[in-house]
C-alpha atoms as a PDB file:
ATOM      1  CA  UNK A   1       7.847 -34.024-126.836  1.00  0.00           C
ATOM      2  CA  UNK A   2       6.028 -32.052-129.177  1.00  0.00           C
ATOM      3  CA  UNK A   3       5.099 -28.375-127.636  1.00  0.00           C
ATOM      4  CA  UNK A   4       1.644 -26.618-127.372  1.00  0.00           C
ATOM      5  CA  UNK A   5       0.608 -24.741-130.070  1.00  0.00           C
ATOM      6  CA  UNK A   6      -2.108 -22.868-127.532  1.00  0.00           C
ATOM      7  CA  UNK A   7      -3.312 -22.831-123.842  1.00  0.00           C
ATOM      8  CA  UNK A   8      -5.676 -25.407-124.001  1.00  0.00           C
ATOM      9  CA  UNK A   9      -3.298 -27.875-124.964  1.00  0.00           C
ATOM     10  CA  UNK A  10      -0.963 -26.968-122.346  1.00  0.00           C
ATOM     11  CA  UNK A  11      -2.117 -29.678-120.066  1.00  0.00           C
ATOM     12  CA  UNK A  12      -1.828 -32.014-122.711  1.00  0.00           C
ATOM     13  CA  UNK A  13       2.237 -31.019-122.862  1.00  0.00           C
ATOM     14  CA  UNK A  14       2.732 -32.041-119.405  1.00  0.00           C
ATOM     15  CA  UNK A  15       0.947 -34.924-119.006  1.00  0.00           C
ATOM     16  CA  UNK A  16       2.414 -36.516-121.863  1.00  0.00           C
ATOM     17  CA  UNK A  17       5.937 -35.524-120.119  1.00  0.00           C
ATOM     18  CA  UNK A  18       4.628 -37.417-117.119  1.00  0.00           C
ATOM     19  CA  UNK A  19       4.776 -34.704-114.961  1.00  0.00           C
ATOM     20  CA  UNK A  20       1.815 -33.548-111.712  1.00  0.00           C
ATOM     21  CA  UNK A  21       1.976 -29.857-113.783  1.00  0.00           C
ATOM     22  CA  UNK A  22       4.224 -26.965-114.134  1.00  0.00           C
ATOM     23  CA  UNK A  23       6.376 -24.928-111.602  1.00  0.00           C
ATOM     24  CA  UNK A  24       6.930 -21.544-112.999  1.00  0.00           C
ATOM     25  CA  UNK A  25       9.152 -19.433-111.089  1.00  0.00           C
ATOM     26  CA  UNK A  26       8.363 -16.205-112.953  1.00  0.00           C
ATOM     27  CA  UNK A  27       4.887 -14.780-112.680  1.00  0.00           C
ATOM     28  CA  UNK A  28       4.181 -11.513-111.443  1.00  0.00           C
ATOM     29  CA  UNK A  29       0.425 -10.162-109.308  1.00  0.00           C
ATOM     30  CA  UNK A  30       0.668  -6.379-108.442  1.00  0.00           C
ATOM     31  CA  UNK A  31      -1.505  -4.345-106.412  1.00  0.00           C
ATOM     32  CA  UNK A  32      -4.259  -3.333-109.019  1.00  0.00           C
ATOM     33  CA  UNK A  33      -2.752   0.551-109.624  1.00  0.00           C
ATOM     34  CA  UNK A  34       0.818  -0.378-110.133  1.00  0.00           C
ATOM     35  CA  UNK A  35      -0.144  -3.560-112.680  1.00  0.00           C
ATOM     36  CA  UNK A  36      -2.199  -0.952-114.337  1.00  0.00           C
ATOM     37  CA  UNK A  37       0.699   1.370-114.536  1.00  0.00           C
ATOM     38  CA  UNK A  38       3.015  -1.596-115.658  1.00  0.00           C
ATOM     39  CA  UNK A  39       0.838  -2.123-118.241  1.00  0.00           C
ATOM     40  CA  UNK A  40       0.676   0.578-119.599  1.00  0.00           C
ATOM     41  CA  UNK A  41       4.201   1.397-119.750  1.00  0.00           C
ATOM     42  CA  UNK A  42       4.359  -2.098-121.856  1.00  0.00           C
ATOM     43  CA  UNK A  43       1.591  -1.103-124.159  1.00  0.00           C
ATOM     44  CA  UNK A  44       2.908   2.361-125.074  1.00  0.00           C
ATOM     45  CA  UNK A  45       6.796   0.733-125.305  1.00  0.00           C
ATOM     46  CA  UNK A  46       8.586   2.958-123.121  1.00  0.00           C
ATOM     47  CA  UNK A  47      12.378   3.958-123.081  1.00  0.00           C
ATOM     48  CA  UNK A  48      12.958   0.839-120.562  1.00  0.00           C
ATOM     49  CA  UNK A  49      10.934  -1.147-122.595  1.00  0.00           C
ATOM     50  CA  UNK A  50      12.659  -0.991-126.018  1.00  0.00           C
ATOM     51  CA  UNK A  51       9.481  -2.626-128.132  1.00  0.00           C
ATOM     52  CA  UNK A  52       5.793  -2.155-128.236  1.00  0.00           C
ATOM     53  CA  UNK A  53       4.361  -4.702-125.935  1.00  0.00           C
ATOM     54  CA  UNK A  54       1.042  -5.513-125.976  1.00  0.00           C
ATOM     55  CA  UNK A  55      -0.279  -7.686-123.077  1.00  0.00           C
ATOM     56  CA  UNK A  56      -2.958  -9.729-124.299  1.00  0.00           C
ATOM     57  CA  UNK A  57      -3.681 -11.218-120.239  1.00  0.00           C
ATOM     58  CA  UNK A  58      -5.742  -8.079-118.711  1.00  0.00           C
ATOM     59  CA  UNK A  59      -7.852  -9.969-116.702  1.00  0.00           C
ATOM     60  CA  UNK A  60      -8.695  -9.489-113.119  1.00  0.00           C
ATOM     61  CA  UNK A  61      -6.802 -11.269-110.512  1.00  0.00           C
ATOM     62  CA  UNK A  62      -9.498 -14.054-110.093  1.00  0.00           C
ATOM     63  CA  UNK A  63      -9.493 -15.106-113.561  1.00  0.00           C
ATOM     64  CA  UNK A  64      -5.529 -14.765-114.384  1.00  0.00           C
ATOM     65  CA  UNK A  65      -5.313 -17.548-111.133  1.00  0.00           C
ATOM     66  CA  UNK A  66      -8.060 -19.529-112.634  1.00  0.00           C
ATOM     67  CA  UNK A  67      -6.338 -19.605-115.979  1.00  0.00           C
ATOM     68  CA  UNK A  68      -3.480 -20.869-114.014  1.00  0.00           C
ATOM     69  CA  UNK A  69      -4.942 -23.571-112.242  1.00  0.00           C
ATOM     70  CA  UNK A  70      -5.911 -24.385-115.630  1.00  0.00           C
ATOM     71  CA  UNK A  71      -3.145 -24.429-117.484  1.00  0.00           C
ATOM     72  CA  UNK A  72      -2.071 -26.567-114.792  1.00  0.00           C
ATOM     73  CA  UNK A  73       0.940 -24.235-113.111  1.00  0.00           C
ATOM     74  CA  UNK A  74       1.041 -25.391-109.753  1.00  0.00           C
ATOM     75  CA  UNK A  75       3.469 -23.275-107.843  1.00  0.00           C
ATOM     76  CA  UNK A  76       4.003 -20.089-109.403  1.00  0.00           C
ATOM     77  CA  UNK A  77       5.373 -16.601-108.061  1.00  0.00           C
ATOM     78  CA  UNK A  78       4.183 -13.200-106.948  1.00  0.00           C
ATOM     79  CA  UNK A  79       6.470 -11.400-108.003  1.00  0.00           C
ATOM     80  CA  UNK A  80       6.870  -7.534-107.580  1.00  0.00           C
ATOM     81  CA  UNK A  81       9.418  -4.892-107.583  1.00  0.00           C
ATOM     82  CA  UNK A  82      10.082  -1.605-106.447  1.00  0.00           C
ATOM     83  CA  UNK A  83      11.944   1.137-108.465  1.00  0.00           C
ATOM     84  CA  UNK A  84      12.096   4.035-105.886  1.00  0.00           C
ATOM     85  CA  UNK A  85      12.318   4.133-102.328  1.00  0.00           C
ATOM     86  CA  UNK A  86       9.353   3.550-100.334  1.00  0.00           C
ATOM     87  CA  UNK A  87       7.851   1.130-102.036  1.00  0.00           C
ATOM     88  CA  UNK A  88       9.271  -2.506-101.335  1.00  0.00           C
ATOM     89  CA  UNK A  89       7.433  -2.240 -97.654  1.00  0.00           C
ATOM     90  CA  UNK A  90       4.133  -2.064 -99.032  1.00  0.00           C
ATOM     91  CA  UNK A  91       4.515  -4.370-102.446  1.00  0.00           C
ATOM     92  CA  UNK A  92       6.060  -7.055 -99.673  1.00  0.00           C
ATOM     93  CA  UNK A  93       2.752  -6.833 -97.309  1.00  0.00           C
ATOM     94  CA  UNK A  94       0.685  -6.812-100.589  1.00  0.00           C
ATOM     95  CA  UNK A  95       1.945  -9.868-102.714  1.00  0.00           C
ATOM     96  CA  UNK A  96       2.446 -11.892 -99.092  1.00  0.00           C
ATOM     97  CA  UNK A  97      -1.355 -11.379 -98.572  1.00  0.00           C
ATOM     98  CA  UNK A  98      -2.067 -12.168-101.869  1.00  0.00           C
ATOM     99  CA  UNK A  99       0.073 -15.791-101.628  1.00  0.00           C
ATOM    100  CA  UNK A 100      -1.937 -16.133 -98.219  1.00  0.00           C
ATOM    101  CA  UNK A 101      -5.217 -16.262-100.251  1.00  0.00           C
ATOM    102  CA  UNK A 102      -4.138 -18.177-103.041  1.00  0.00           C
ATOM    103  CA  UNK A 103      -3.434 -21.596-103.779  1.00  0.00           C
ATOM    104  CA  UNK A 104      -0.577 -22.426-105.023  1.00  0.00           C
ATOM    105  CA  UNK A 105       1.037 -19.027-105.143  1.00  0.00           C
ATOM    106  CA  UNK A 106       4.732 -18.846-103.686  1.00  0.00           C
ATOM    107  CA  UNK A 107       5.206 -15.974-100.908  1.00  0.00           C
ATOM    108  CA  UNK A 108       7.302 -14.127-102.395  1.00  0.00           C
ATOM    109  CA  UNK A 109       8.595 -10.409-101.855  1.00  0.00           C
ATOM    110  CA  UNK A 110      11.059  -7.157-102.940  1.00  0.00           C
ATOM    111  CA  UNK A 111      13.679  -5.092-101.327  1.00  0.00           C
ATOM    112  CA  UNK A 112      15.613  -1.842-102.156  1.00  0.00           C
ATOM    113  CA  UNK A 113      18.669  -0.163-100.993  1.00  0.00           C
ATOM    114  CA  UNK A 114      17.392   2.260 -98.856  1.00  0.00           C
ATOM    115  CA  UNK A 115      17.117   2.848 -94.854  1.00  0.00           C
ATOM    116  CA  UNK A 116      14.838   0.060 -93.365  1.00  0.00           C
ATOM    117  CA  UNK A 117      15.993  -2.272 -95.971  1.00  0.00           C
ATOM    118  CA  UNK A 118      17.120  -4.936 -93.495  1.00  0.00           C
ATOM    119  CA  UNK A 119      14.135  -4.690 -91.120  1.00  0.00           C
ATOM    120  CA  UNK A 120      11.351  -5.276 -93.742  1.00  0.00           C
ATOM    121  CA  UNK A 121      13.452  -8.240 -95.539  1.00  0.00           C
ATOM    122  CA  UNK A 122      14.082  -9.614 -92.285  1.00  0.00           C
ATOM    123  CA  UNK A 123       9.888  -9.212 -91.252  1.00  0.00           C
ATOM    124  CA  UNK A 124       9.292 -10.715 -94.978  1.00  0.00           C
ATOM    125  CA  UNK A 125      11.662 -13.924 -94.052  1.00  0.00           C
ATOM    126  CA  UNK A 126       9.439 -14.134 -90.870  1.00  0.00           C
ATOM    127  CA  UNK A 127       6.031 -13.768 -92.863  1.00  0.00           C
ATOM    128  CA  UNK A 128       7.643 -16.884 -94.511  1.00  0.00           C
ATOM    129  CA  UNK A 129       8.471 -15.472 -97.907  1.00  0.00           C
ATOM    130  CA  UNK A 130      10.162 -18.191-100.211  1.00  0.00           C
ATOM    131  CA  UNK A 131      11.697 -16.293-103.270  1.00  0.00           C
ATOM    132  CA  UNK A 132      12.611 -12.451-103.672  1.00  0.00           C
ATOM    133  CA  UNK A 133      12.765 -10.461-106.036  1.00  0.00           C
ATOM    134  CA  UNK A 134      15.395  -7.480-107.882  1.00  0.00           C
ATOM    135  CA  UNK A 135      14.948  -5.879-110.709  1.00  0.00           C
ATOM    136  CA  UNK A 136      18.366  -4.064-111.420  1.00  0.00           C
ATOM    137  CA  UNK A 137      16.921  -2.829-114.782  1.00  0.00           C
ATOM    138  CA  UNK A 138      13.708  -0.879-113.675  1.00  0.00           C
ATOM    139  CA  UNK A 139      15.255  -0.526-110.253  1.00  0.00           C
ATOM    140  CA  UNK A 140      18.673   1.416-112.077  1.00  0.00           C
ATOM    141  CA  UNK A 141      20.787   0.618-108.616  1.00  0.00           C
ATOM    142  CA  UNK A 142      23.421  -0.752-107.995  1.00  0.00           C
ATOM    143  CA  UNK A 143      23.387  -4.796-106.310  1.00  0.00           C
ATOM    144  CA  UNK A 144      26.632  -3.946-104.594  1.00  0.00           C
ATOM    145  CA  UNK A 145      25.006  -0.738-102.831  1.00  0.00           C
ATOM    146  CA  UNK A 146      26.330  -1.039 -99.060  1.00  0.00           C
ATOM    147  CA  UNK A 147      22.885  -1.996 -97.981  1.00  0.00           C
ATOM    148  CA  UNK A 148      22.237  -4.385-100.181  1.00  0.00           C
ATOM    149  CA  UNK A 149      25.050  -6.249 -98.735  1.00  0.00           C
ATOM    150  CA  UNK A 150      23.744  -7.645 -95.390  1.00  0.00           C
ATOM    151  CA  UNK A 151      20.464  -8.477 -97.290  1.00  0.00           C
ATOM    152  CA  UNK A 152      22.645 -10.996 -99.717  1.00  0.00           C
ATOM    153  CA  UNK A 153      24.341 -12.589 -97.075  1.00  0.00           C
ATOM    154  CA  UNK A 154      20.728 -13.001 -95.329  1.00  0.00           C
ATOM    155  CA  UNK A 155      19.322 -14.494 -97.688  1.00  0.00           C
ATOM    156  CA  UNK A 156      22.445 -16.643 -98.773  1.00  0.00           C
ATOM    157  CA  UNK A 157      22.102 -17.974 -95.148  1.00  0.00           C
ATOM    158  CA  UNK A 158      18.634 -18.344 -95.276  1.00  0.00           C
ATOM    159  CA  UNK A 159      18.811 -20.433 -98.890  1.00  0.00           C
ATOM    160  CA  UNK A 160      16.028 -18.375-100.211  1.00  0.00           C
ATOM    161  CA  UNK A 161      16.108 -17.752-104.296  1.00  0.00           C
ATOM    162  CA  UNK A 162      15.956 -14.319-105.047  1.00  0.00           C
ATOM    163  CA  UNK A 163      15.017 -14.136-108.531  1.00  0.00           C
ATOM    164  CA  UNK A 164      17.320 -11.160-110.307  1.00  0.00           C
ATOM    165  CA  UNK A 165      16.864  -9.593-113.437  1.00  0.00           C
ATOM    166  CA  UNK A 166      20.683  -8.140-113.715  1.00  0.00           C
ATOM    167  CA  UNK A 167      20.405  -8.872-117.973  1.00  0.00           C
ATOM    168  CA  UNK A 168      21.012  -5.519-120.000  1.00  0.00           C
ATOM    169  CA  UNK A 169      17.405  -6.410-121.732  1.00  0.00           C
ATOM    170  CA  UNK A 170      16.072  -4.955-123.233  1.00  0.00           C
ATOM    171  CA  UNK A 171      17.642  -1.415-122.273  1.00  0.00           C
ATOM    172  CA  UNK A 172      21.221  -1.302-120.683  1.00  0.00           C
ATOM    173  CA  UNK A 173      21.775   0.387-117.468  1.00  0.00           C
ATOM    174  CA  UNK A 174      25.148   0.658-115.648  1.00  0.00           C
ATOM    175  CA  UNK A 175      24.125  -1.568-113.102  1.00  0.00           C
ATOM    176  CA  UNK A 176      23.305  -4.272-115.335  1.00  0.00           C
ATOM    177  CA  UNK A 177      25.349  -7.445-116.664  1.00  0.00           C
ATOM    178  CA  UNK A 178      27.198 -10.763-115.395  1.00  0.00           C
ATOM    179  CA  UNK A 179      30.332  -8.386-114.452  1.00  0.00           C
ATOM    180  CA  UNK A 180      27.868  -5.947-111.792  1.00  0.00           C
ATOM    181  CA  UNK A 181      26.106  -8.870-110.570  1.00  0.00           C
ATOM    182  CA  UNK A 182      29.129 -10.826-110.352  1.00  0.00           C
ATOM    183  CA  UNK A 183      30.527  -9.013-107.551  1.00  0.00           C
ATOM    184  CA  UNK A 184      27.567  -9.957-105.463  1.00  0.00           C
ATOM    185  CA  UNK A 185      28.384 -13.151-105.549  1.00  0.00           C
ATOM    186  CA  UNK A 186      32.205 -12.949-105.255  1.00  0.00           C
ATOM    187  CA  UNK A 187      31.337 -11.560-101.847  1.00  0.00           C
ATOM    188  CA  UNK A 188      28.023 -14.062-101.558  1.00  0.00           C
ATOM    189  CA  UNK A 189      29.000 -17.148-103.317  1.00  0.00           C
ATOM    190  CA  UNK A 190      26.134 -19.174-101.732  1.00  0.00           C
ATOM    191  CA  UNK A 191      23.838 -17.053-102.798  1.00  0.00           C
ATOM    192  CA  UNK A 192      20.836 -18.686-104.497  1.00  0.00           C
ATOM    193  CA  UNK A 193      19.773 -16.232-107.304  1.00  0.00           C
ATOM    194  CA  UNK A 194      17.935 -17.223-110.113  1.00  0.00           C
ATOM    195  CA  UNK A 195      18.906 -14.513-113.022  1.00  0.00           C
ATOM    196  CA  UNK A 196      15.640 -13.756-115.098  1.00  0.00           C
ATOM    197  CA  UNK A 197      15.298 -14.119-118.955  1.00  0.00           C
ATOM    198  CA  UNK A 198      18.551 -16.408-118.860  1.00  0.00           C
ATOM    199  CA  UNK A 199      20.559 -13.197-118.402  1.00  0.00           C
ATOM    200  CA  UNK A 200      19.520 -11.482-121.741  1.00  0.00           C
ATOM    201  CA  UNK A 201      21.298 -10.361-123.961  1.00  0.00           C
ATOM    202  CA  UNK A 202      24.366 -11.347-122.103  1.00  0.00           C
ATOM    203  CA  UNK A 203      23.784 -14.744-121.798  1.00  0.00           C
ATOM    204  CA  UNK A 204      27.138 -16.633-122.341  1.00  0.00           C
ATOM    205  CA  UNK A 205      28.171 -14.338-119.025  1.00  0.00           C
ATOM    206  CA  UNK A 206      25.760 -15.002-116.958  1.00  0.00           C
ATOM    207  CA  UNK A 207      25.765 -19.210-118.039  1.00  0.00           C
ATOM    208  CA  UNK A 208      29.436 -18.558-117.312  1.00  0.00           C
ATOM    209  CA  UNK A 209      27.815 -17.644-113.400  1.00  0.00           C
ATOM    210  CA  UNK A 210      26.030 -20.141-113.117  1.00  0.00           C
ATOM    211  CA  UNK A 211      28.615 -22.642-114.050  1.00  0.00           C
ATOM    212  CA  UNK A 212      30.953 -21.274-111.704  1.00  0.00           C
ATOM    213  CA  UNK A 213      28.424 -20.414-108.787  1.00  0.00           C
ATOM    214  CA  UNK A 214      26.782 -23.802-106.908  1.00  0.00           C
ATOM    215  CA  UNK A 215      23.757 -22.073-105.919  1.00  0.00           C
ATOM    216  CA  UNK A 216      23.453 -19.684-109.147  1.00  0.00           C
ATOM    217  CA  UNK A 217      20.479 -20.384-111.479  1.00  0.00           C
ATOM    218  CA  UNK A 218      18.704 -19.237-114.986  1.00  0.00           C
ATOM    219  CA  UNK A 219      14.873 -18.897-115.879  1.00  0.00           C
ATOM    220  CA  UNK A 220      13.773 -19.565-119.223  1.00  0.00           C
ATOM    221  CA  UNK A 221      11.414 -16.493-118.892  1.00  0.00           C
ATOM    222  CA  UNK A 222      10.524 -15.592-122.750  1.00  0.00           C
ATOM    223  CA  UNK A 223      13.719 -16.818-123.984  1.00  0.00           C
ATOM    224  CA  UNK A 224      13.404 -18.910-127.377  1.00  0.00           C
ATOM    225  CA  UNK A 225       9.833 -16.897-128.191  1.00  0.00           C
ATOM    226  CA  UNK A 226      10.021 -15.102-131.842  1.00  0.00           C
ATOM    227  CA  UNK A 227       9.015 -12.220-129.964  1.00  0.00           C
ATOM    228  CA  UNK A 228      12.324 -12.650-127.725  1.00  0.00           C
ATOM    229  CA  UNK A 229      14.302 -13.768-130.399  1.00  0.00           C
ATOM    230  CA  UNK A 230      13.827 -10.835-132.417  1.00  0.00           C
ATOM    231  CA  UNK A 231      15.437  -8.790-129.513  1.00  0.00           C
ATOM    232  CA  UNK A 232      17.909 -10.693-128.163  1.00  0.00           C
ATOM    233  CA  UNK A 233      18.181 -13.836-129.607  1.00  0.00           C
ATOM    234  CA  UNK A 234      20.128 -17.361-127.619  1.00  0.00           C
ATOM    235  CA  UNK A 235      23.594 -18.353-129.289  1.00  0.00           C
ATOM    236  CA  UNK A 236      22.743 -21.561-130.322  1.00  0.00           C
ATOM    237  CA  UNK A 237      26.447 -22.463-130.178  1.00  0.00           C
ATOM    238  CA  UNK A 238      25.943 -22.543-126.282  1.00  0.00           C
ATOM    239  CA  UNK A 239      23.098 -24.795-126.009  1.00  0.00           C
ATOM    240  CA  UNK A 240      24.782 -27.877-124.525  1.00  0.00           C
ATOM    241  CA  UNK A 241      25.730 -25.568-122.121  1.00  0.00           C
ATOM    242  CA  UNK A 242      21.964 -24.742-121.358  1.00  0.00           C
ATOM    243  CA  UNK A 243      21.459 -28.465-121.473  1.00  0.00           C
ATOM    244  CA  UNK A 244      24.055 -29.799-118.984  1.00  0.00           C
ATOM    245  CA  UNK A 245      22.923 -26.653-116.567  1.00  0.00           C
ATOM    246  CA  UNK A 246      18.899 -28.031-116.923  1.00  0.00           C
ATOM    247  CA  UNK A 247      19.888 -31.580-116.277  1.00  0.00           C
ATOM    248  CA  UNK A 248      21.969 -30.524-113.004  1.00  0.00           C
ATOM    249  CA  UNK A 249      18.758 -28.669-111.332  1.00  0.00           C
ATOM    250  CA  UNK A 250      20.187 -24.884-112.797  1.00  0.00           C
ATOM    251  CA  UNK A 251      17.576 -24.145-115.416  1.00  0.00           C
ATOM    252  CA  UNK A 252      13.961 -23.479-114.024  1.00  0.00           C
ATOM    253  CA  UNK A 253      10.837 -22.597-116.364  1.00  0.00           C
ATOM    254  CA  UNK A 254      10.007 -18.734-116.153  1.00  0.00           C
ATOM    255  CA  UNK A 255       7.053 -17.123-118.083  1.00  0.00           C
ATOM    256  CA  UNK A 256       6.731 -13.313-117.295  1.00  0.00           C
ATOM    257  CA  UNK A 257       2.590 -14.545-117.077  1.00  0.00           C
ATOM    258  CA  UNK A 258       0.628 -12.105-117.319  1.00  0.00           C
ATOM    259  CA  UNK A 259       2.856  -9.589-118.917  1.00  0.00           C
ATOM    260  CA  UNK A 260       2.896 -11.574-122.460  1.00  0.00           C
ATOM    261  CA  UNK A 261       2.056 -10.281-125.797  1.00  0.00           C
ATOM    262  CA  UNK A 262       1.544 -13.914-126.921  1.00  0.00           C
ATOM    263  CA  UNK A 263      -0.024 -17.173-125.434  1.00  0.00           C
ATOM    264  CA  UNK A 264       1.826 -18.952-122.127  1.00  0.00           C
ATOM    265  CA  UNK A 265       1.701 -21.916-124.590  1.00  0.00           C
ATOM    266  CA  UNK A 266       4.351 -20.360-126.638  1.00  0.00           C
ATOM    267  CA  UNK A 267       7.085 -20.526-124.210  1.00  0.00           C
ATOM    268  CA  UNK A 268       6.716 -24.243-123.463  1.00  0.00           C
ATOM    269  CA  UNK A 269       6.600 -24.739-127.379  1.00  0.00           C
ATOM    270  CA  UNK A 270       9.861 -22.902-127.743  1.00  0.00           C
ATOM    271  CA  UNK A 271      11.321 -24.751-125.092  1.00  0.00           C
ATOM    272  CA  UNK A 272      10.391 -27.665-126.781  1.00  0.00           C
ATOM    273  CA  UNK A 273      11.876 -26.979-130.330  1.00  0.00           C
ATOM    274  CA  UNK A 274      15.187 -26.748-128.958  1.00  0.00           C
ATOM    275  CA  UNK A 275      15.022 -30.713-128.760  1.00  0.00           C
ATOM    276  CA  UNK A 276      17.467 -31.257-125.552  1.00  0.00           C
ATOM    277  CA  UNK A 277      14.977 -34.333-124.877  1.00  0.00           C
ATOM    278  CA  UNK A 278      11.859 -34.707-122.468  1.00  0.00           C
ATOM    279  CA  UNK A 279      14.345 -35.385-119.660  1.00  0.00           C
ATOM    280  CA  UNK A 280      15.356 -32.312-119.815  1.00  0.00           C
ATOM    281  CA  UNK A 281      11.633 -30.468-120.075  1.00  0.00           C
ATOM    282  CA  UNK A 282      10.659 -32.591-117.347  1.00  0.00           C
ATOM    283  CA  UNK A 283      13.529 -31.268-114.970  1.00  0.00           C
ATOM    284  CA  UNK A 284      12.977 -27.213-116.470  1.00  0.00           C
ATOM    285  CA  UNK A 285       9.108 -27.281-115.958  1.00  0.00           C
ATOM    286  CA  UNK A 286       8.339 -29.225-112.721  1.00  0.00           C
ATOM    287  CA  UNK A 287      11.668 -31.323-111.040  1.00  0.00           C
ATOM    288  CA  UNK A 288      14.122 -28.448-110.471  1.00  0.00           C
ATOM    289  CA  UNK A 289      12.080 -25.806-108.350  1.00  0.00           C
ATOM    290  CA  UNK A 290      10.264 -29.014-106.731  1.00  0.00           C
ATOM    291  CA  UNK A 291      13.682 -29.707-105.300  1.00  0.00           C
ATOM    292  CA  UNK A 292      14.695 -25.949-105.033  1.00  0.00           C
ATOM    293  CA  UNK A 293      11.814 -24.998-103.342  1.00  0.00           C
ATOM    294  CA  UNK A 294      11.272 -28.572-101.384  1.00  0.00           C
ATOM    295  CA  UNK A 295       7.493 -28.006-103.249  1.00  0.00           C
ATOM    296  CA  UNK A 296       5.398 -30.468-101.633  1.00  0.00           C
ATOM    297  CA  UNK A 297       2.871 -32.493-104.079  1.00  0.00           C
ATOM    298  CA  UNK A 298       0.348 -30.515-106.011  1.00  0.00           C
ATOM    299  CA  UNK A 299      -3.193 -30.305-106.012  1.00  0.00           C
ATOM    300  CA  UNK A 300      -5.988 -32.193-108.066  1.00  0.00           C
ATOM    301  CA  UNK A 301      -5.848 -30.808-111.708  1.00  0.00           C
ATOM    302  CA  UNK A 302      -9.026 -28.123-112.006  1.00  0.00           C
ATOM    303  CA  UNK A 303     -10.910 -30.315-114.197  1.00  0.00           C
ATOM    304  CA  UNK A 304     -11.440 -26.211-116.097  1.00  0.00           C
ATOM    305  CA  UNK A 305     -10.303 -26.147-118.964  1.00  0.00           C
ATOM    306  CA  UNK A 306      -8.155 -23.583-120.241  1.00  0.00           C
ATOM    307  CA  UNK A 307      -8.819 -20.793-122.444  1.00  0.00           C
ATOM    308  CA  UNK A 308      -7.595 -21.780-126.294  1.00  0.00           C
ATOM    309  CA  UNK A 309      -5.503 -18.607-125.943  1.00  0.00           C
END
């Protein structure tokens, strides 16, 4: 299948893979200050940044979901983050409203080790959140922090995803890489955690995890882009690897929408250059969360079409 070379032929990619649209499990709304603030930081290429990152998406709410429905991404994430105390609370009651209001949209939530940890994941599990979210990079703490650990074996028990960046990209911390995270899930090995950016840079570790670990998934989330490439770029040496792991329900489509400084088309297109078959795509951008997520059939197409972003 040959990929999009823009946004308006992004439903044309699909279709012609035979699939009802795309599942993407890595797309991020924010309360309107703190996406502001994100954006910012992304623009300007701060010190946990690593690159000038220009986001070429600043469009309100209403119209980034439109574009969406365009595009023809039919379950997509919420996902937030919090990298001090005192936030997670709030982001949770924030992006679960948001998923309450909007089609399509996956409620999904945050936690940090700090007091009340356990009772606000445990009132987000009620509110019927279906993926989490960690950022061990902008978060800089540690995923083995003793009260972190009752909220990994909750959610092991529960089966929700919790989708982890615990890469090094694209700025090390100490509580990054496959040898931190992996200690989680020595002491959590059902855990279902998805690990962002297919574990960038360290990605024959974290493949290692996932091989090892039933329940332990990657995203594709701006892998394969030139932009990502240029930072951090895939060992092509391990891409049966990434193959077998797609075809057995481990690799799930991730985008980083809206935070992109280049069209959503481009990561389907660089998914598609890497020629592991349409099988494969077809499992990566729709089968694999279907099943992960028991997603139930999507809605009509918007007949909209998308921007030629």
């Amino acid at each position: 299948m040959t990929g999009p070379t823009s946004d308006a032929e992004v439903p044309a990619f699909w279709r012609g893979l035979g699939l009802p649209g795309l599942a993407d499990i890595h797309v991020h709304f924010l309360p309107p200050r703190m996406l502001r603030r994100v954006w910012a930081h992304l623009d300007e290429g701060g010190p946990l940044v690593g690159a000038t990152w220009p986001i070429i998406y600043k469009w309100s709410d209403e119209e980034r979901v439109e574009h969406l429905l365009a595009l023809g991404v039919r379950a997509y994430t919420a996902l937030a983050y919090a990298h001090k105390p005192g936030m997670a609370a709030d982001l949770n009651a924030w992006t679960l409203d948001f998923a309450a209001h909007t089609p399509g949209c996956l409620p999904s939530a945050t936690f940090y080790p700090e007091p009340g940890v356990d009772r606000y994941t445990r009132a987000a599990i009620d509110a019927g959140t279906r993926v989490f979210k960690a950022h061990l990079q902008v978060g800089d703490f540690n995923p083995a922090h003793e009260l972190l650990d009752p909220i990994w074996g909750l959610l092991a028990e529960a089966g929700i995803p919790v989708v982890v960046h615990a890469g090094s990209g694209p700025v090390p911390n100490v509580h990054t890489g496959p040898e931190v995270f992996g200690a989680v899930l020595r002491r959590h090995p059902g855990l279902t955690a998805i690990v962002a950016h297919l574990g960038a840079p360290e990605y024959v570790g974290f493949l290692d995890l996932a091989e090892k670990y039933d329940r332990v998934c990657v995203d594709t989330t701006m892998a394969f882009t030139r932009f990502f490439e240029s930072m951090a770029p895939f060992p092509r040496v391990h891409l049966p690897r990434l193959a077998d792991l797609g075809m057995a329900g481990k690799v799930l489509l991730g985008s980083d929408f809206p935070n992109l400084p280049y069209p959503y088309a481009e990561q389907l297109a660089a998914l598609a250059t890497l020629d592991l078959g349409d099988e494969w795509l077809r499992k990566v951008c729709w089968h694999n969360a279907a099943t992960l997520l028991n997603l139930s059939a999507p809605p009509a197409p918007s007949t909209t079409p998308p921007s030629s972003i």
